[in-house]
Protein backbone atom coordinates (compact mmCIF):
# COMPACT_ATOMS: atom_id res chain seq x y z
CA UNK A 1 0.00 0.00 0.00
CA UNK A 2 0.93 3.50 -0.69
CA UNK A 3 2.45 6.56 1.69
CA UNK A 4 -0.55 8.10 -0.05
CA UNK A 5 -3.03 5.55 -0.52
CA UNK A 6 -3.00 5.21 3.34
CA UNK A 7 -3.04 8.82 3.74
CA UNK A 8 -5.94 9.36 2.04
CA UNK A 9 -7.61 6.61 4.22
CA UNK A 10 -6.53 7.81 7.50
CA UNK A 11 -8.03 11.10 6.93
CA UNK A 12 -11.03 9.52 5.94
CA UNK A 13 -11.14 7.67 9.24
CA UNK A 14 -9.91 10.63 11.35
CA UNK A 15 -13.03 12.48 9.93
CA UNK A 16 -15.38 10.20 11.84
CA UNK A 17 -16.94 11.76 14.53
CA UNK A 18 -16.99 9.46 17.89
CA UNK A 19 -18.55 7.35 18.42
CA UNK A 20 -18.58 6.13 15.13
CA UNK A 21 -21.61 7.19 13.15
CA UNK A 22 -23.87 4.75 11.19
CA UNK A 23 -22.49 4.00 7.27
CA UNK A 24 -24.01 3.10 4.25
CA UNK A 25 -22.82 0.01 2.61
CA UNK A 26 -22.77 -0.21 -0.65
CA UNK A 27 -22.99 -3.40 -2.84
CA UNK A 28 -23.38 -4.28 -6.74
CA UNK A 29 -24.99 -7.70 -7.03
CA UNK A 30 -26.47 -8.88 -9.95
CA UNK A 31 -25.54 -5.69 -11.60
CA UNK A 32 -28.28 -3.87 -8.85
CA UNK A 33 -26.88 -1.64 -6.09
CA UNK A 34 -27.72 -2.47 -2.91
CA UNK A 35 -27.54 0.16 0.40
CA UNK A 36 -27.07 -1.32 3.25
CA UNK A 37 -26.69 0.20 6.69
CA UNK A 38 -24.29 -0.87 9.45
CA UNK A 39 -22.22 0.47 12.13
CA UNK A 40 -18.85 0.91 12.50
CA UNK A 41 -17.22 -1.16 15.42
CA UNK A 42 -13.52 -0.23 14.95
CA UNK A 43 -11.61 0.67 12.44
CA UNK A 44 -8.00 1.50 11.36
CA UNK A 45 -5.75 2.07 7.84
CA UNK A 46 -5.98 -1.29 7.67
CA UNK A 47 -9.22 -3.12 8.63
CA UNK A 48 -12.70 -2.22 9.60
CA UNK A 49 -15.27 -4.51 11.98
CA UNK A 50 -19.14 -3.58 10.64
CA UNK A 51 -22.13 -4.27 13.28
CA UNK A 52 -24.38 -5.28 10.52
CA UNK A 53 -28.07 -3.72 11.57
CA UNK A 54 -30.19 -5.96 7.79
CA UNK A 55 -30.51 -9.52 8.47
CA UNK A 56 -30.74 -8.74 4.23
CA UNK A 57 -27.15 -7.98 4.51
CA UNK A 58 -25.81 -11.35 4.93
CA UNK A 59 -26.75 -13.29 1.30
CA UNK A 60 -24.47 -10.98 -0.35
CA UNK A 61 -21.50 -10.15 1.78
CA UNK A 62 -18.90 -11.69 -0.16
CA UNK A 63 -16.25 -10.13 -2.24
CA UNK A 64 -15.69 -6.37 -2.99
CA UNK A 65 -18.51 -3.62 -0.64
CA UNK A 66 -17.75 -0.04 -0.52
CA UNK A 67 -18.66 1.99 2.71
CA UNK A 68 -19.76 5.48 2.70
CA UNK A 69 -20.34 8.69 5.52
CA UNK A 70 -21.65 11.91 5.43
CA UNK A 71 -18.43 12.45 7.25
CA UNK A 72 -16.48 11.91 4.27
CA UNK A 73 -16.98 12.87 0.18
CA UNK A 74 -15.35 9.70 -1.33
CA UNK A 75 -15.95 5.99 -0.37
CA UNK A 76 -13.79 3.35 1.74
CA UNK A 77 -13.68 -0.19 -0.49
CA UNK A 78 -13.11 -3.31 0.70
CA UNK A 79 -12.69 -6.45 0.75
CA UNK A 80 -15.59 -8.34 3.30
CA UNK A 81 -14.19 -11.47 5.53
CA UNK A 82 -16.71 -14.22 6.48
CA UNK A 83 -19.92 -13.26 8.66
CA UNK A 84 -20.02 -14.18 12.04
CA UNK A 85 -23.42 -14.75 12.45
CA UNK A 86 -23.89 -15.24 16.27
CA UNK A 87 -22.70 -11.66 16.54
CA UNK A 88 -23.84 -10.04 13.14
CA UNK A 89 -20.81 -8.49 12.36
CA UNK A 90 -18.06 -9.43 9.92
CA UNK A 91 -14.49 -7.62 9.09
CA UNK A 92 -13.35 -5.43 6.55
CA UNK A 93 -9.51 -5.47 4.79
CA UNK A 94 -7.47 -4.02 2.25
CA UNK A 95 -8.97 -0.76 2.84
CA UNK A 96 -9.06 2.05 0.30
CA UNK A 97 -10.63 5.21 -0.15
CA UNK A 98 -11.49 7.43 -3.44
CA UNK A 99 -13.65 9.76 -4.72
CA UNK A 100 -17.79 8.05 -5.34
CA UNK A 101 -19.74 8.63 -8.35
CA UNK A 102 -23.37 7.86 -8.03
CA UNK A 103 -25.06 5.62 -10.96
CA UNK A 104 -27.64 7.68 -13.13
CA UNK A 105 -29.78 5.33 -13.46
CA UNK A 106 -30.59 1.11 -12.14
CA UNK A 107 -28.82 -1.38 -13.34
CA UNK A 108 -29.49 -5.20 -13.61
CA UNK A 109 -27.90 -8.22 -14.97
CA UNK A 110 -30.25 -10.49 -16.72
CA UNK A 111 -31.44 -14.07 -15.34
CA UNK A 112 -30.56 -15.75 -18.22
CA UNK A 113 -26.85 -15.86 -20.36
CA UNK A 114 -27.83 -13.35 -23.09
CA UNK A 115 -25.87 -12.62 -26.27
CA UNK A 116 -25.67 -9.51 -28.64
CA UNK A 117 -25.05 -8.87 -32.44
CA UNK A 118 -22.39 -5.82 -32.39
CA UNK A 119 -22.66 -4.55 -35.60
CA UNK A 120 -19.81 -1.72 -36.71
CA UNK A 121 -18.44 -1.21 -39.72
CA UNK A 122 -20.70 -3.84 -41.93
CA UNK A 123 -19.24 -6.86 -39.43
CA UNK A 124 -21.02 -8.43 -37.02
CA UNK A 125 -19.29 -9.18 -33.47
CA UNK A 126 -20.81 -11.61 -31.13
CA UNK A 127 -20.50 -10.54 -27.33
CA UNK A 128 -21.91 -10.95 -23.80
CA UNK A 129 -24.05 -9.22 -21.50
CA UNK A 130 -23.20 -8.47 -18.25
CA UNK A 131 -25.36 -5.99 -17.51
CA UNK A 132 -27.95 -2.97 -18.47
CA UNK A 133 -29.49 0.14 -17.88
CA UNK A 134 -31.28 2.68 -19.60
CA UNK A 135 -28.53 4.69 -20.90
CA UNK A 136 -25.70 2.28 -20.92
CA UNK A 137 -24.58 -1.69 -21.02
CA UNK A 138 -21.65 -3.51 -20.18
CA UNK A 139 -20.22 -6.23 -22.76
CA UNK A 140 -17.79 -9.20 -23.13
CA UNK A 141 -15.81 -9.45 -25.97
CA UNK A 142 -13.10 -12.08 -27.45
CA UNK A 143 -9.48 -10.59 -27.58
CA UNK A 144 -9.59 -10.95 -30.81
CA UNK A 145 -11.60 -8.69 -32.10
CA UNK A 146 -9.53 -5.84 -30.94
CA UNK A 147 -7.40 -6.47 -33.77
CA UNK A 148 -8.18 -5.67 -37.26
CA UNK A 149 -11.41 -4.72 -36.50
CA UNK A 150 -11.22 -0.64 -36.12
CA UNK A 151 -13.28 -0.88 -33.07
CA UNK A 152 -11.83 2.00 -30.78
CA UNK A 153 -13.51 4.39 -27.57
CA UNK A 154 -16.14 6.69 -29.09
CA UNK A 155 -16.97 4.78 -31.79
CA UNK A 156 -20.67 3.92 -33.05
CA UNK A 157 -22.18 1.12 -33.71
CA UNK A 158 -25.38 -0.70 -33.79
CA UNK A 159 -26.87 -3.67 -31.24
CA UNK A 160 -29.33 -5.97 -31.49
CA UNK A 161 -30.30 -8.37 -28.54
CA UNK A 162 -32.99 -10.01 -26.78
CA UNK A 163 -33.92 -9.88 -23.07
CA UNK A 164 -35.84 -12.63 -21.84
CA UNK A 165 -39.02 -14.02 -21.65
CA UNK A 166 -40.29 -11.23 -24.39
CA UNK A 167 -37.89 -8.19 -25.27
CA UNK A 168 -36.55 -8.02 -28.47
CA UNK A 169 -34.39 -4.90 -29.38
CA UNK A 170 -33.05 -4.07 -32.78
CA UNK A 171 -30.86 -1.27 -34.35
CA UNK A 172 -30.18 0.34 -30.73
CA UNK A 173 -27.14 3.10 -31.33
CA UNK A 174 -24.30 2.66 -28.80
CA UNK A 175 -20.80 4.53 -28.21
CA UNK A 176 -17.78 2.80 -27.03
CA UNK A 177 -17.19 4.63 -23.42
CA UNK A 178 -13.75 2.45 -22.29
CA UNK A 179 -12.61 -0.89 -22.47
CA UNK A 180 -10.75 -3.01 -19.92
CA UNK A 181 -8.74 -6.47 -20.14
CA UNK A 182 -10.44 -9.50 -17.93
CA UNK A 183 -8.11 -12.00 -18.02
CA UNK A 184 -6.03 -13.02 -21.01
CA UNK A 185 -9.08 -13.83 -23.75
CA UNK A 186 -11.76 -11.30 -22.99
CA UNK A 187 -12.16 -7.87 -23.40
CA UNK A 188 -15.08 -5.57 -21.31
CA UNK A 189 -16.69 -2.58 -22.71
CA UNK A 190 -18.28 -0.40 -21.43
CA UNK A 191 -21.38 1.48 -23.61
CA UNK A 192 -23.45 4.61 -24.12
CA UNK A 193 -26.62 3.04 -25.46
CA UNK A 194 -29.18 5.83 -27.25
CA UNK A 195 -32.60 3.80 -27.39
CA UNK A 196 -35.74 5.64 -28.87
CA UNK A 197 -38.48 6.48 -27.13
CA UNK A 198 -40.25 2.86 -27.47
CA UNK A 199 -37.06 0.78 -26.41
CA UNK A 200 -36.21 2.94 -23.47
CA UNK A 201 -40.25 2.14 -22.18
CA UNK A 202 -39.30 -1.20 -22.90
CA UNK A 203 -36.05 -1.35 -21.58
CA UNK A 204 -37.15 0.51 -18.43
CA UNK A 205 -40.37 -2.15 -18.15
CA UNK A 206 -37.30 -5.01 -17.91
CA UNK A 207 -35.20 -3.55 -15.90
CA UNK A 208 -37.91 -2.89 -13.09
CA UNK A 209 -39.13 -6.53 -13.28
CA UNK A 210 -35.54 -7.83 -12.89
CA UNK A 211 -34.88 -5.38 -9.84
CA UNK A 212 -38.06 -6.72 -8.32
CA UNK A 213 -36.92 -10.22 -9.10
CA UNK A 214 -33.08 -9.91 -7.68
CA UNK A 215 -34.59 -8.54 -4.83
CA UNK A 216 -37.28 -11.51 -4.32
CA UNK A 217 -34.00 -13.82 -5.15
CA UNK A 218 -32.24 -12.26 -2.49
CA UNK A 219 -34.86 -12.60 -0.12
CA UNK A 220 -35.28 -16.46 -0.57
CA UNK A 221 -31.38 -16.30 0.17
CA UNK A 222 -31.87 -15.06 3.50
CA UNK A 223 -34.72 -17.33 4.53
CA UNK A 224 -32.57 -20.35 3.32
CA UNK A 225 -29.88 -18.69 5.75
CA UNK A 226 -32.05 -18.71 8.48
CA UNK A 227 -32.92 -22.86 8.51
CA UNK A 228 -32.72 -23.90 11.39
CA UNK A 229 -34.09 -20.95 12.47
CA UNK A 230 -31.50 -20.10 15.69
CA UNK A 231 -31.98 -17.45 18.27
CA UNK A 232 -29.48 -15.38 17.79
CA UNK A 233 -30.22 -15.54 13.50
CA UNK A 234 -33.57 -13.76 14.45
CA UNK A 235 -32.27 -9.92 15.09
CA UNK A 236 -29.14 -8.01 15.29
């Protein structure tokens, strides 16, 4: 870790008021964000221990969560530890903080493996979905498509997809916004999307129903969690 990078999170800390107020934790699952509250047991440059106060909280604390205060601008990320459920609280590591940009608009990622037709300069591409929103998508594409293929950030080109059980979307404009290596074969970009007036009802129509549905998902999670229902599984 950096002389800087650990700066930057000890004045974060340092900002809290004591005692430590309550934070909002922030998680993507399923392409949704998810806010969370919890409480801040102790916390250094290099760890955090989070009184969890959503029995909701538990299905998805694995992986990456980013915390946030009112007594800071930015956001601390994270990495979470496993849940100790007798106590409801669970640990935080490799601590960082930077600055937070709120999403614009819901995202999902759909139920079902879903491909798309990327169509730029009179070639089609074949890519992945990994998730959607109103106003932008993320993709998957092969490695090798990057090469010969004049596909660059900023430039346009056409999609056509379908989004289960009835959705079908054709000719939707789109605009390269970055790209970013996963792994050694694959390739994610990230999109503008500029639907018309019909595919943006339908799009947001979707995207509602698959919020709703993540959300029902999530909540079957937790009741599975809580067989055999314990005492101490009941409330934090």
């Amino acid at each position: 870790m950096s002389t800087q990078t650990m700066a930057s999170i000890s004045n974060a800390i340092s900002a809290l008021p004591a005692p430590y107020p309550r934070v909002s934790l922030i998680k993507h699952y399923k392409g949704t964000t998810l806010n969370l509250q919890g409480r801040i047991i102790a916390i250094d440059p290099n760890s955090a221990m989070i009184q969890a106060t959503q029995r909701l909280t538990f299905p998805i604390l694995d992986g990456m969560i980013h915390m946030r205060s009112k007594s800071f601008s930015g956001a601390i990320t994270a990495t979470i530890h496993p849940v100790d459920y007798a106590q409801g609280t669970f640990q935080l590591s490799e601590l960082s903080y930077g600055e937070w940009r709120e999403r614009k608009s819901e995202r999902v990622q759909p139920k079902y493996p879903t491909y798309l037709a990327v169509n730029y300069g009179g070639v089609v591409y074949r890519s992945f979905l990994m998730d959607i929103s109103t106003n932008g998508m993320g993709i998957l594409v092969n490695r090798s498509i990057h090469r010969g293929s004049g596909l660059h950030t900023g430039a346009k080109i056409l999609l056509d997809f379908q989004l289960e059980p009835a959705f079908e979307f054709k000719n939707i404009y789109g605009s390269i916004v970055y790209w970013q290596e996963v792994g050694q074969q694959l390739i994610k970009l990230g999109l503008t999307i500029f639907p018309d007036r019909d595919q943006e009802a339908d799009l947001k129509t979707y995207i509602h129903r698959r919020h709703e549905e993540i959300l029902a998902e999530l909540k079957q999670d937790s009741i599975r969690l809580r067989e055999p229902c314990r005492v101490e599984n009941l409330y934090f």
